[in-house]
Protein backbone atom coordinates (compact mmCIF):
# COMPACT_ATOMS: atom_id res chain seq x y z
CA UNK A 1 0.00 0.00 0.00
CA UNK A 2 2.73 2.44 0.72
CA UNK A 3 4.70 1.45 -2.14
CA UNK A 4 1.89 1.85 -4.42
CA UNK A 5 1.04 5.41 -2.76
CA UNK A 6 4.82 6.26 -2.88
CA UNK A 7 4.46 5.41 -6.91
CA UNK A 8 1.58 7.82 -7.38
CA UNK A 9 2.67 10.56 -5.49
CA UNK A 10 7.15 9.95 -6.89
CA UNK A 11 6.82 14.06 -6.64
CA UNK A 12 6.29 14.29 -3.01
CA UNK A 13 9.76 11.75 -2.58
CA UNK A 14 12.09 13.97 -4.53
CA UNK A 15 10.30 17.44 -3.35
CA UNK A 16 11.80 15.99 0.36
CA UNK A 17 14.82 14.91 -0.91
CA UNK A 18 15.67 18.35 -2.85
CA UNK A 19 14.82 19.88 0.19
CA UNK A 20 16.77 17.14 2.62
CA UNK A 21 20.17 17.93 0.02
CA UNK A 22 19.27 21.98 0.73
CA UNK A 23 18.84 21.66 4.38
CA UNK A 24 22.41 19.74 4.35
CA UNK A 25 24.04 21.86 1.97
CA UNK A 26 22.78 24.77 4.27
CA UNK A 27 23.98 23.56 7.22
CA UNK A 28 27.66 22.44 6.35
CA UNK A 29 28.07 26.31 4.50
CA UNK A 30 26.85 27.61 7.89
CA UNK A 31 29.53 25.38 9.70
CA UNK A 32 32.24 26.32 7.31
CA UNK A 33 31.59 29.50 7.63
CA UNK A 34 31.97 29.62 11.70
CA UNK A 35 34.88 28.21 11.10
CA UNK A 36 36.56 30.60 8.82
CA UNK A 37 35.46 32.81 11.33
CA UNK A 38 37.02 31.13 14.20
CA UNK A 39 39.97 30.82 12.78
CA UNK A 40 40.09 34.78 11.65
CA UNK A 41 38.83 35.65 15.04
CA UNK A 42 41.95 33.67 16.66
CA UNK A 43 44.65 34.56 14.29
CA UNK A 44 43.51 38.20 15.60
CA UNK A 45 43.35 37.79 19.02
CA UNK A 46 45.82 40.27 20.75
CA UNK A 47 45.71 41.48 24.18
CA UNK A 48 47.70 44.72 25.81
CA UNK A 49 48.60 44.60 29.32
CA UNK A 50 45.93 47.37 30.43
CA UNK A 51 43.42 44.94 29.04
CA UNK A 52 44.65 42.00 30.84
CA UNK A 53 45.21 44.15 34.30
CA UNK A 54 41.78 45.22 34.00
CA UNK A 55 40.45 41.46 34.20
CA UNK A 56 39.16 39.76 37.35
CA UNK A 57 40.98 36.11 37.64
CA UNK A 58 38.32 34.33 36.08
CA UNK A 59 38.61 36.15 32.95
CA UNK A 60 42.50 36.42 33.10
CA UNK A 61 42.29 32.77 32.66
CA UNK A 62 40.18 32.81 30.20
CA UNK A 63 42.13 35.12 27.98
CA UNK A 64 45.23 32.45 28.73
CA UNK A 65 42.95 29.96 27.60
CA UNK A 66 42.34 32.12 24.10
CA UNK A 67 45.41 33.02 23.46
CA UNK A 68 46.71 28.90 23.76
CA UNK A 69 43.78 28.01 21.22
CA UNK A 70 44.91 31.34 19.01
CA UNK A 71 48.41 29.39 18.92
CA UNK A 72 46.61 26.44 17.73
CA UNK A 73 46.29 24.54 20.73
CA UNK A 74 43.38 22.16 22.13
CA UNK A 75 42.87 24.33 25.36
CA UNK A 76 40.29 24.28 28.23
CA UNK A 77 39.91 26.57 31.15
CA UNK A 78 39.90 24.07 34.80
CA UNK A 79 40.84 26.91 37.29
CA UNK A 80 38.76 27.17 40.55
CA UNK A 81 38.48 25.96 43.90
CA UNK A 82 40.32 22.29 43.76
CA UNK A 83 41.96 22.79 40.48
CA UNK A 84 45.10 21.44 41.91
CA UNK A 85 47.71 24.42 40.10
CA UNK A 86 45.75 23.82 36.81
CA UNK A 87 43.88 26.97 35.56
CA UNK A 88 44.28 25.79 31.78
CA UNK A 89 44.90 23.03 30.22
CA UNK A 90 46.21 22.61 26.28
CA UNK A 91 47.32 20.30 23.93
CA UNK A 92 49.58 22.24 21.38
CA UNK A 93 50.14 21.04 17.53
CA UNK A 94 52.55 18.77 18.59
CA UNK A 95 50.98 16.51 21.01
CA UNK A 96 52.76 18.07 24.22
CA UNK A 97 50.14 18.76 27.60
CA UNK A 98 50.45 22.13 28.58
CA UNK A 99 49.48 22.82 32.41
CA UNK A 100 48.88 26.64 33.16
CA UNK A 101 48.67 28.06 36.23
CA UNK A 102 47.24 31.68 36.34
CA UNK A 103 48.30 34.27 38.74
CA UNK A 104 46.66 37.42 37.86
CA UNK A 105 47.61 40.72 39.99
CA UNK A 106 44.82 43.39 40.02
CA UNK A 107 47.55 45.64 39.70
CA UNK A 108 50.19 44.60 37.59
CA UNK A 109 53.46 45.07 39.08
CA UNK A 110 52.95 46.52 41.68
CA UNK A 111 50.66 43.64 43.31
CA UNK A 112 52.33 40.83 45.07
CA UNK A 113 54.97 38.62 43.70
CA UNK A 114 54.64 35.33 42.38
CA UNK A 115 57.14 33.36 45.14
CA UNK A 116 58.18 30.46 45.58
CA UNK A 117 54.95 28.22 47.14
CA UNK A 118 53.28 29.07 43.56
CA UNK A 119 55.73 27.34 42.08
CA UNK A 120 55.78 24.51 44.64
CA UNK A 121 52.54 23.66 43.78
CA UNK A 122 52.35 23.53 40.14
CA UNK A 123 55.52 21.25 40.53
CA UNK A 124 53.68 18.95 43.43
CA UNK A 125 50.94 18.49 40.47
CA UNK A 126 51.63 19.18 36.99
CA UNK A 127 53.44 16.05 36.40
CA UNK A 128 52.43 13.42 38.72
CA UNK A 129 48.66 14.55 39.07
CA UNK A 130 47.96 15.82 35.58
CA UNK A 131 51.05 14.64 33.40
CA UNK A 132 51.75 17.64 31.97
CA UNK A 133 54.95 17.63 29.21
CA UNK A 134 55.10 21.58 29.99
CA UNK A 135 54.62 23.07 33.12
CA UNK A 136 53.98 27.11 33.21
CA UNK A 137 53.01 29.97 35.30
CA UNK A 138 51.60 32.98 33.89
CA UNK A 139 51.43 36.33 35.73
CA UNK A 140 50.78 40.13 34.63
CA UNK A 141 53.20 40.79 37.74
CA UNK A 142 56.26 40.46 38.96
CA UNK A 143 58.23 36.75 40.18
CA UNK A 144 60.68 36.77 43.02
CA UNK A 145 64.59 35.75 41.91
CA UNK A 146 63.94 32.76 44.39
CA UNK A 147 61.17 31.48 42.17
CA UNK A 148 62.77 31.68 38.83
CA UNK A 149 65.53 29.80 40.54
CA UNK A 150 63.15 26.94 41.47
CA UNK A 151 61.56 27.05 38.43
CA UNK A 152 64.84 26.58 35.95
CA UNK A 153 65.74 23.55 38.60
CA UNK A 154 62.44 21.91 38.31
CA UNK A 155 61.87 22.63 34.38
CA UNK A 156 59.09 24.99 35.04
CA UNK A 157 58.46 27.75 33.24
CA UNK A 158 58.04 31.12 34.64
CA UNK A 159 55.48 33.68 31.76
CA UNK A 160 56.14 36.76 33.57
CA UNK A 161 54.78 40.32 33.03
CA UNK A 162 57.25 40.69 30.10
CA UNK A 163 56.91 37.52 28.17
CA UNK A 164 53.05 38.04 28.93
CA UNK A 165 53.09 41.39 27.04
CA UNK A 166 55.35 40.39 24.32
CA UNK A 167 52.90 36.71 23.74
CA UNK A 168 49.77 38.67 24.48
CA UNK A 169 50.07 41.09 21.71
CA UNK A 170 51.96 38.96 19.32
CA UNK A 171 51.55 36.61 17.10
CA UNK A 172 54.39 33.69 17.78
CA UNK A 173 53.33 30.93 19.88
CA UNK A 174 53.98 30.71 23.64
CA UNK A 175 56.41 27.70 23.10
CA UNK A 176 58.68 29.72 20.75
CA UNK A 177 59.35 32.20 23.80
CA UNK A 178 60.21 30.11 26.16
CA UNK A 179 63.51 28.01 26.53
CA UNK A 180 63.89 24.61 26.98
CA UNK A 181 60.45 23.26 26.20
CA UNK A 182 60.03 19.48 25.72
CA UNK A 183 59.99 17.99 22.01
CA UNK A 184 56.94 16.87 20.32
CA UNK A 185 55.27 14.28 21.19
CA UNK A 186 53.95 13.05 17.49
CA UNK A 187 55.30 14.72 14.02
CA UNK A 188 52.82 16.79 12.26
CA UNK A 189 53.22 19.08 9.24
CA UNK A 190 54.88 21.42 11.32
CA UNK A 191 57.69 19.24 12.43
C-alpha cells in the first residue's frame, strides 16, 4: 500500500529529498563559515597589558585559555576551587600537555609577587597529578629571583609580566618564547 502510494505521489519523494540535500548543503556552509570565522577571530586575538590588568581572575584565565587556542592549541579553562595548580589546560600542535597556572595581579606590578609556594605547587601536580609535558606559570606581575631559581631547577616555566606582554600582543606561539620546552610528542606538518 505504501509502495503503491509512494508510486503515485514519486513528486512528493524527490520534493523531500531536494529539500533534505538543501537543508544539508545549508547547514555544512553555515559550519564552514563559523569556522573561517574562528579561525580569523583567533589569528587576531591580541591582548595589551591594560586589558589583561583590568580582568578579574576568572577572565584572566580565560584570555590564557584564548590566546593557547589562538596558537593552535586544544585548550580548556579548569581553574577554581580544587583545580590542583591547573587553571588551563592545552594540547599544542605537537601533542605536548600544557598545564597553566594563572596568577593574575589586580595591579600589575605593583601587586604581590609570584614566590616560591606558587611554584611549589604547580611542581607537586603538573606532572604526577595531571602529566603535563610543559609546566607554566603565567602572571601580569612580577616573580621573586627565588622562584625563577626553582623554576629553571624543576623545568618549570616562569610567563612573567614581560613575556606576557610580548605573547599577548603577538603573534608567535607561547612555546617559541620560552627556553627549553620538551619535544613533540607526534610529528605533524609542522615538524
Amino acid at each position: 500500500m505504501i509502495v503503491r502510494w509512494l508510486a503515485a505521489h514519486w513528486w512528493i519523494v524527490v520534493v523531500a529529498l531536494v529539500l533534505a540535500a538543501l537543508a544539508g548543503a545549508g547547514w555544512l556552509y553555515t559550519r564552514s563559515q563559523e569556522k573561517t570565522w574562528e579561525a580569523v577571530r583567533a589569528h587576531g586575538l591580541r591582548y595589551q597589558l591594560p586589558d589583561l590588568d583590568a580582568l578579574h581572575h576568572t577572565g584572566f584565565e580565560e584570555a590564557i585559555r584564548e590566546l593557547m587556542r589562538r596558537d593552535g592549541c586544544d585548550a580548556i579553562r579548569v581553574g577554581g576551587g580544587g583545580d590542583l595548580g591547573a587553571d588551563v589546560k592545552a594540547t599544542d600542535p605537537y601533542g605536548r600537555l600544557w598545564v597553566i597556572q594563572c596568577k593574575h595581579r589586580r595591579n600589575g606590578l605593583a601587586g604581590s609577587a609570584v614566590g616560591t609556594p606558587d611554584l611549589q605547587v604547580l611542581n607537586g601536580t603538573a606532572r604526577p597529578v595531571h602529566k603535563a609535558d610543559v609546566a607554566v606559570i603565567v602572571t601580569n606581575g612580577r616573580v621573586t629571583a627565588p622562584a625563577v631559581v626553582f623554576a629553571k631547577e624543576q623545568r618549570l616555566h616562569v610567563v612573567d609580566r614581560q613575556t606576557l606582554g610580548i605573547w599577548a600582543a603577538g603573534s608567535r606561539p607561547l612555546w617559541e618564547l620560552l627556553r627549553a620546552v620538551p619535544p613533540p610528542r607526534r610529528p605533524t606538518a609542522l615538524s
